[in-house]
N, C-alpha and C. Protein backbone atom coordinates (compact mmCIF):
# COMPACT_ATOMS: atom_id res chain seq x y z
N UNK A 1 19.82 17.82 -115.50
CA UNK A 1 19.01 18.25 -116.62
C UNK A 1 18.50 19.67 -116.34
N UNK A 2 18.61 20.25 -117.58
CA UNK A 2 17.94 21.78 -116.89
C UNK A 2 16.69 21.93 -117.35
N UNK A 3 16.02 23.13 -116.99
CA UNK A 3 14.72 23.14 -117.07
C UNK A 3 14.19 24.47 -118.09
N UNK A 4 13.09 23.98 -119.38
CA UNK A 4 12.68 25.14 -119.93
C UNK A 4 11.81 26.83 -119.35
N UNK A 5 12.32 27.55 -120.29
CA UNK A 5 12.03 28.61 -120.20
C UNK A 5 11.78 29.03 -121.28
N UNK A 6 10.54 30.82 -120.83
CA UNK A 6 10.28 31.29 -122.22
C UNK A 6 10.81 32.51 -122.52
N UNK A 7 10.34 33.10 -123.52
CA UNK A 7 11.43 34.36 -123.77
C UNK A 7 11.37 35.61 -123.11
N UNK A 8 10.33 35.45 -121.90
CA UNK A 8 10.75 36.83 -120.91
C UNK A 8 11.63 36.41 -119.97
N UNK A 9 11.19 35.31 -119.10
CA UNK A 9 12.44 34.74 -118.75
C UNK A 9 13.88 35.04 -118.97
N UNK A 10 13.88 34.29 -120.56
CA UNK A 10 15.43 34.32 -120.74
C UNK A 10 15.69 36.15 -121.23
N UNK A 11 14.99 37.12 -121.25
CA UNK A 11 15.36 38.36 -121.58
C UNK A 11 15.74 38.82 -119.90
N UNK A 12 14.98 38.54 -118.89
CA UNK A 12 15.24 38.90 -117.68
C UNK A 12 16.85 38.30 -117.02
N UNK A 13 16.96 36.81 -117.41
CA UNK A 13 18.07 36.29 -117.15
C UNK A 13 19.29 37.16 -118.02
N UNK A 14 19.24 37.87 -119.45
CA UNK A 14 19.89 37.81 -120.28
C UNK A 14 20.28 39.34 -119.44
N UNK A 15 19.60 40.37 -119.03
CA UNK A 15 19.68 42.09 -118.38
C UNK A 15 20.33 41.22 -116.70
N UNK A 16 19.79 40.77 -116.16
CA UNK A 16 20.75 40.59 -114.65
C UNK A 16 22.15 39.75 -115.05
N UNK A 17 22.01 39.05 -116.20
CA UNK A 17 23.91 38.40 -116.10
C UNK A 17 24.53 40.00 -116.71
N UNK A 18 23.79 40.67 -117.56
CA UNK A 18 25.02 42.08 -117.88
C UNK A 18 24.98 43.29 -116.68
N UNK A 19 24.47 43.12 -116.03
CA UNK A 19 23.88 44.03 -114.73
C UNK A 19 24.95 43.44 -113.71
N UNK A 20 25.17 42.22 -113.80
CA UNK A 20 26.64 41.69 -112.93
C UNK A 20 28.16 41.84 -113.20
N UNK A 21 27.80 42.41 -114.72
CA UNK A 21 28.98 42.43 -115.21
C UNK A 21 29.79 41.20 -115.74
N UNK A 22 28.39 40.21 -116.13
CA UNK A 22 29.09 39.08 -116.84
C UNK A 22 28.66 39.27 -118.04
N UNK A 23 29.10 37.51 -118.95
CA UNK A 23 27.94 37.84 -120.47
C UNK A 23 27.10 36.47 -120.39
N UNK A 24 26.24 36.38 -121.33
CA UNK A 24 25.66 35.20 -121.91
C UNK A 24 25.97 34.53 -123.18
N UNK A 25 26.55 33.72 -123.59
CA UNK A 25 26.35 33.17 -124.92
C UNK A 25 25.61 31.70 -125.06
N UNK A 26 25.08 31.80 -126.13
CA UNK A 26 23.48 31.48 -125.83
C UNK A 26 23.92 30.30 -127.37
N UNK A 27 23.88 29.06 -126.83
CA UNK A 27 24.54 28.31 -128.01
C UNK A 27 23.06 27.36 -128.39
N UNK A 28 23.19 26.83 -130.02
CA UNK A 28 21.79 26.85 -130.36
C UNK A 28 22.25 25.28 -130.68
N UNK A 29 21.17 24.29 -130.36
CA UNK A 29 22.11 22.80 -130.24
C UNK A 29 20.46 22.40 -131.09
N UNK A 30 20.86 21.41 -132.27
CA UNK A 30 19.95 20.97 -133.28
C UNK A 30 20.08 19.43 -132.71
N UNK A 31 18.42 19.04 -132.16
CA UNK A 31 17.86 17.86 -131.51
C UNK A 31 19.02 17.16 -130.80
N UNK A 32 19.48 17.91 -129.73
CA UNK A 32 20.58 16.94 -128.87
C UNK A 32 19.86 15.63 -127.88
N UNK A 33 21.03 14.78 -127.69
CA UNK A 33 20.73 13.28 -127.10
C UNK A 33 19.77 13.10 -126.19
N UNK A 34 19.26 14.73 -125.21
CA UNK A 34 18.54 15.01 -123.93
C UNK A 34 17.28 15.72 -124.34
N UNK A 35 17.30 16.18 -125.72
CA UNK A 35 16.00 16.38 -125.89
C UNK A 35 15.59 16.21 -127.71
N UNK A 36 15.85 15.12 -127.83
CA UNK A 36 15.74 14.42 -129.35
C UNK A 36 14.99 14.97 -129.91
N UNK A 37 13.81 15.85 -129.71
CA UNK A 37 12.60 15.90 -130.22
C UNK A 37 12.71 17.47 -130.84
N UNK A 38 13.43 18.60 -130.26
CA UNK A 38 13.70 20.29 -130.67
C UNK A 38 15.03 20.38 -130.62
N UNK A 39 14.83 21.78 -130.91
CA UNK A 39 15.89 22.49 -130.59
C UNK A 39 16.05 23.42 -129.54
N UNK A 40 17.31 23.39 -128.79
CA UNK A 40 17.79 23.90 -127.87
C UNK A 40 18.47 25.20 -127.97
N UNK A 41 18.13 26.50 -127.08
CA UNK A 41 19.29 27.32 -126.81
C UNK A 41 19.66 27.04 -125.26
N UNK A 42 21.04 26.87 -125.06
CA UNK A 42 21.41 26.97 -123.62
C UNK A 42 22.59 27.94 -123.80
N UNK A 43 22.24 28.79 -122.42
CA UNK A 43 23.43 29.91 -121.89
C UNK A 43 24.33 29.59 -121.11
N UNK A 44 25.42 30.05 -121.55
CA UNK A 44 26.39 29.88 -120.68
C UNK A 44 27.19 30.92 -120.26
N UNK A 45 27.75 31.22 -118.97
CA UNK A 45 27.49 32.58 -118.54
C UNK A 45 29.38 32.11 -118.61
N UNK A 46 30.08 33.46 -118.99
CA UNK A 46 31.54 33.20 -118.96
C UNK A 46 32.26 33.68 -118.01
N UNK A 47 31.85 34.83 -117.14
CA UNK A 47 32.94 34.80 -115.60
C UNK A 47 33.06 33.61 -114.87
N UNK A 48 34.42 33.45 -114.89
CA UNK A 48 34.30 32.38 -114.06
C UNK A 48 35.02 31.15 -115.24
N UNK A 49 35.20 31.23 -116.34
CA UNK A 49 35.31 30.36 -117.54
C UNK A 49 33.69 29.55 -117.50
N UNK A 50 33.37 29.59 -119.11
CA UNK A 50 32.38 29.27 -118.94
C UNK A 50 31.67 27.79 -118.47
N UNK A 51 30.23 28.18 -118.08
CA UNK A 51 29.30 27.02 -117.28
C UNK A 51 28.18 27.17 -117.64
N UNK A 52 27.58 25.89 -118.22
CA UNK A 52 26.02 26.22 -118.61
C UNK A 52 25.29 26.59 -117.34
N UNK A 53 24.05 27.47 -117.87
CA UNK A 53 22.72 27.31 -116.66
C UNK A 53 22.20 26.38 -116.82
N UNK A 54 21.57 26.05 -115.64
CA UNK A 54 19.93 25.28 -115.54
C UNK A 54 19.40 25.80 -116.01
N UNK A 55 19.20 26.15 -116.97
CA UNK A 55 17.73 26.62 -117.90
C UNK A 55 18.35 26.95 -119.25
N UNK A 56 16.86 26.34 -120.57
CA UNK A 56 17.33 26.56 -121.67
C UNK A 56 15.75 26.89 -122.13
N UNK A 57 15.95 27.12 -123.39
CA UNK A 57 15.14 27.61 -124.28
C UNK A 57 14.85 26.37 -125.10
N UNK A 58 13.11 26.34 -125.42
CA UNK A 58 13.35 25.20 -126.73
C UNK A 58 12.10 25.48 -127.69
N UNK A 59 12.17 24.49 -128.53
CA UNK A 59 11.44 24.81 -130.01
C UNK A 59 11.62 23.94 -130.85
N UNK A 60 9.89 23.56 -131.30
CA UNK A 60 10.19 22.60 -132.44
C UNK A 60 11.10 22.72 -133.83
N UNK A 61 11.62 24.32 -134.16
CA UNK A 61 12.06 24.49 -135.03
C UNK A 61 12.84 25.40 -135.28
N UNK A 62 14.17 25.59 -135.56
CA UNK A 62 15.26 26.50 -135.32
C UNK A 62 15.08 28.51 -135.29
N UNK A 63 14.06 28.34 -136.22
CA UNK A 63 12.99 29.47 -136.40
C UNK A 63 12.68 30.05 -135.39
N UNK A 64 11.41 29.07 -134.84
CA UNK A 64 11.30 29.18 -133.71
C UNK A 64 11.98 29.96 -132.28
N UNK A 65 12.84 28.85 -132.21
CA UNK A 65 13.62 29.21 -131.09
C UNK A 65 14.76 30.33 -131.32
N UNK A 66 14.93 30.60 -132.34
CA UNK A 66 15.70 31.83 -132.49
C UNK A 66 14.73 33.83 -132.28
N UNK A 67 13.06 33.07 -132.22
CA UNK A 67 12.31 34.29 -132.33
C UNK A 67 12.03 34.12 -130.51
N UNK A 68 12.72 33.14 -129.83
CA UNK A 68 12.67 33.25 -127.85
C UNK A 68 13.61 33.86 -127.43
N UNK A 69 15.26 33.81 -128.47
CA UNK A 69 16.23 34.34 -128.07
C UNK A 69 16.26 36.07 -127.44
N UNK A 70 16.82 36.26 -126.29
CA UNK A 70 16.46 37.76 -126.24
C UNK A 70 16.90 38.75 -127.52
N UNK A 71 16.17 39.47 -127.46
CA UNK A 71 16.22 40.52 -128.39
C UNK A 71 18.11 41.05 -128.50
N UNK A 72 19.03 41.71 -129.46
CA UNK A 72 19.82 42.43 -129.31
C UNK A 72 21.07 41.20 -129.37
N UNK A 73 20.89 40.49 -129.58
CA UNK A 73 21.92 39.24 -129.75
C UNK A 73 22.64 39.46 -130.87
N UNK A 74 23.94 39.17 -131.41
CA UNK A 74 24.80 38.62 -132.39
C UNK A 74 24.57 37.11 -132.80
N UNK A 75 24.25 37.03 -133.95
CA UNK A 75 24.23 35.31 -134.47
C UNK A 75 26.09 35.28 -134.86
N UNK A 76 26.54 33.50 -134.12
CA UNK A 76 28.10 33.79 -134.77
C UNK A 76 27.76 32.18 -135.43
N UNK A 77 28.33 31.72 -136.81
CA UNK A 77 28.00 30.60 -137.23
C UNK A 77 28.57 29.49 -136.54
N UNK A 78 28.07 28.10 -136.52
CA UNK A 78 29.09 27.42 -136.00
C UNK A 78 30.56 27.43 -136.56
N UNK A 79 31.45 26.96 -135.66
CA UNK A 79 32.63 26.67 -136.01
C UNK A 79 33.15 25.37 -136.24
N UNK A 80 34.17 24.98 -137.34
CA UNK A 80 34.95 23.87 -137.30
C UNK A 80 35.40 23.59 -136.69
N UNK A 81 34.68 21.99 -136.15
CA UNK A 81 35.26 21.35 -135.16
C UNK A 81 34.49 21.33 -133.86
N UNK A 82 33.32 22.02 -134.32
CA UNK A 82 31.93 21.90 -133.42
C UNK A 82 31.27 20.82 -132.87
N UNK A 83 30.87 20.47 -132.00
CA UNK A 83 30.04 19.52 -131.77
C UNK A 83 29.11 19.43 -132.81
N UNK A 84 28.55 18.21 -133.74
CA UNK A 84 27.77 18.17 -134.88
C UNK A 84 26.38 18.63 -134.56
N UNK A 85 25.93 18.42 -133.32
CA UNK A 85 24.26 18.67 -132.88
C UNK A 85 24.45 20.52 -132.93
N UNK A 86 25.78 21.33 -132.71
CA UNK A 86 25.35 22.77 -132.43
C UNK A 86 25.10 23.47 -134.07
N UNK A 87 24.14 24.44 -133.75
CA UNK A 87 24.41 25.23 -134.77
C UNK A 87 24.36 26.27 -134.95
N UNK A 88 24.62 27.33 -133.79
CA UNK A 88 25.16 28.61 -134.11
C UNK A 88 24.74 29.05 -132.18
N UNK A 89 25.41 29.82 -131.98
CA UNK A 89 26.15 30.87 -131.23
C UNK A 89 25.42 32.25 -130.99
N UNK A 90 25.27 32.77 -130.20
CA UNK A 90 24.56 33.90 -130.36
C UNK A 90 25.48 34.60 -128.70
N UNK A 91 25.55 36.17 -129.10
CA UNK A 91 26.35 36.83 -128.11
C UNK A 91 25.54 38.11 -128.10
């Protein structure tokens, strides 16, 4: 299970994964099975093919948690054929 964070955090995590020369995409998951109650962003860093972190972002309300996301992001919509709990993508 990973563990929450807030949005300096994830802005600090978001400048050292591009400082390595990797990326983040930061997928936005609506009340999944592990945390029924919000919504989730979790990153997943892609060198390497991607792997979630231990750590996510959360929020009672998609709103919300999209105003923790670091600053400078791309929203990409979900895609067909998505897991039904995700709902959008951010790069």
């Amino acid at each position: 299970m990973s563990s929450p964070i807030q949005r300096k955090e994830a802005e600090l995590l978001q400048m050292n994964t591009i400082q390595s020369g990797d990326l983040l995409v930061w997928t936005v998951y609506e009340r999944p099975t592990d945390y029924p109650d919000h919504y989730i962003a979790r990153p997943f860093a892609t060198r390497g093919g991607e792997r979630p972190l231990q750590v996510h972002l959360q929020a009672p309300s998609v709103e919300e948690l999209r105003d923790k996301l670091p600053h400078g992001l791309v929203r990409l919509e979900r895609m067909e054929g998505d897991d039904p709990v995700i709902v959008e993508t951010w790069l």
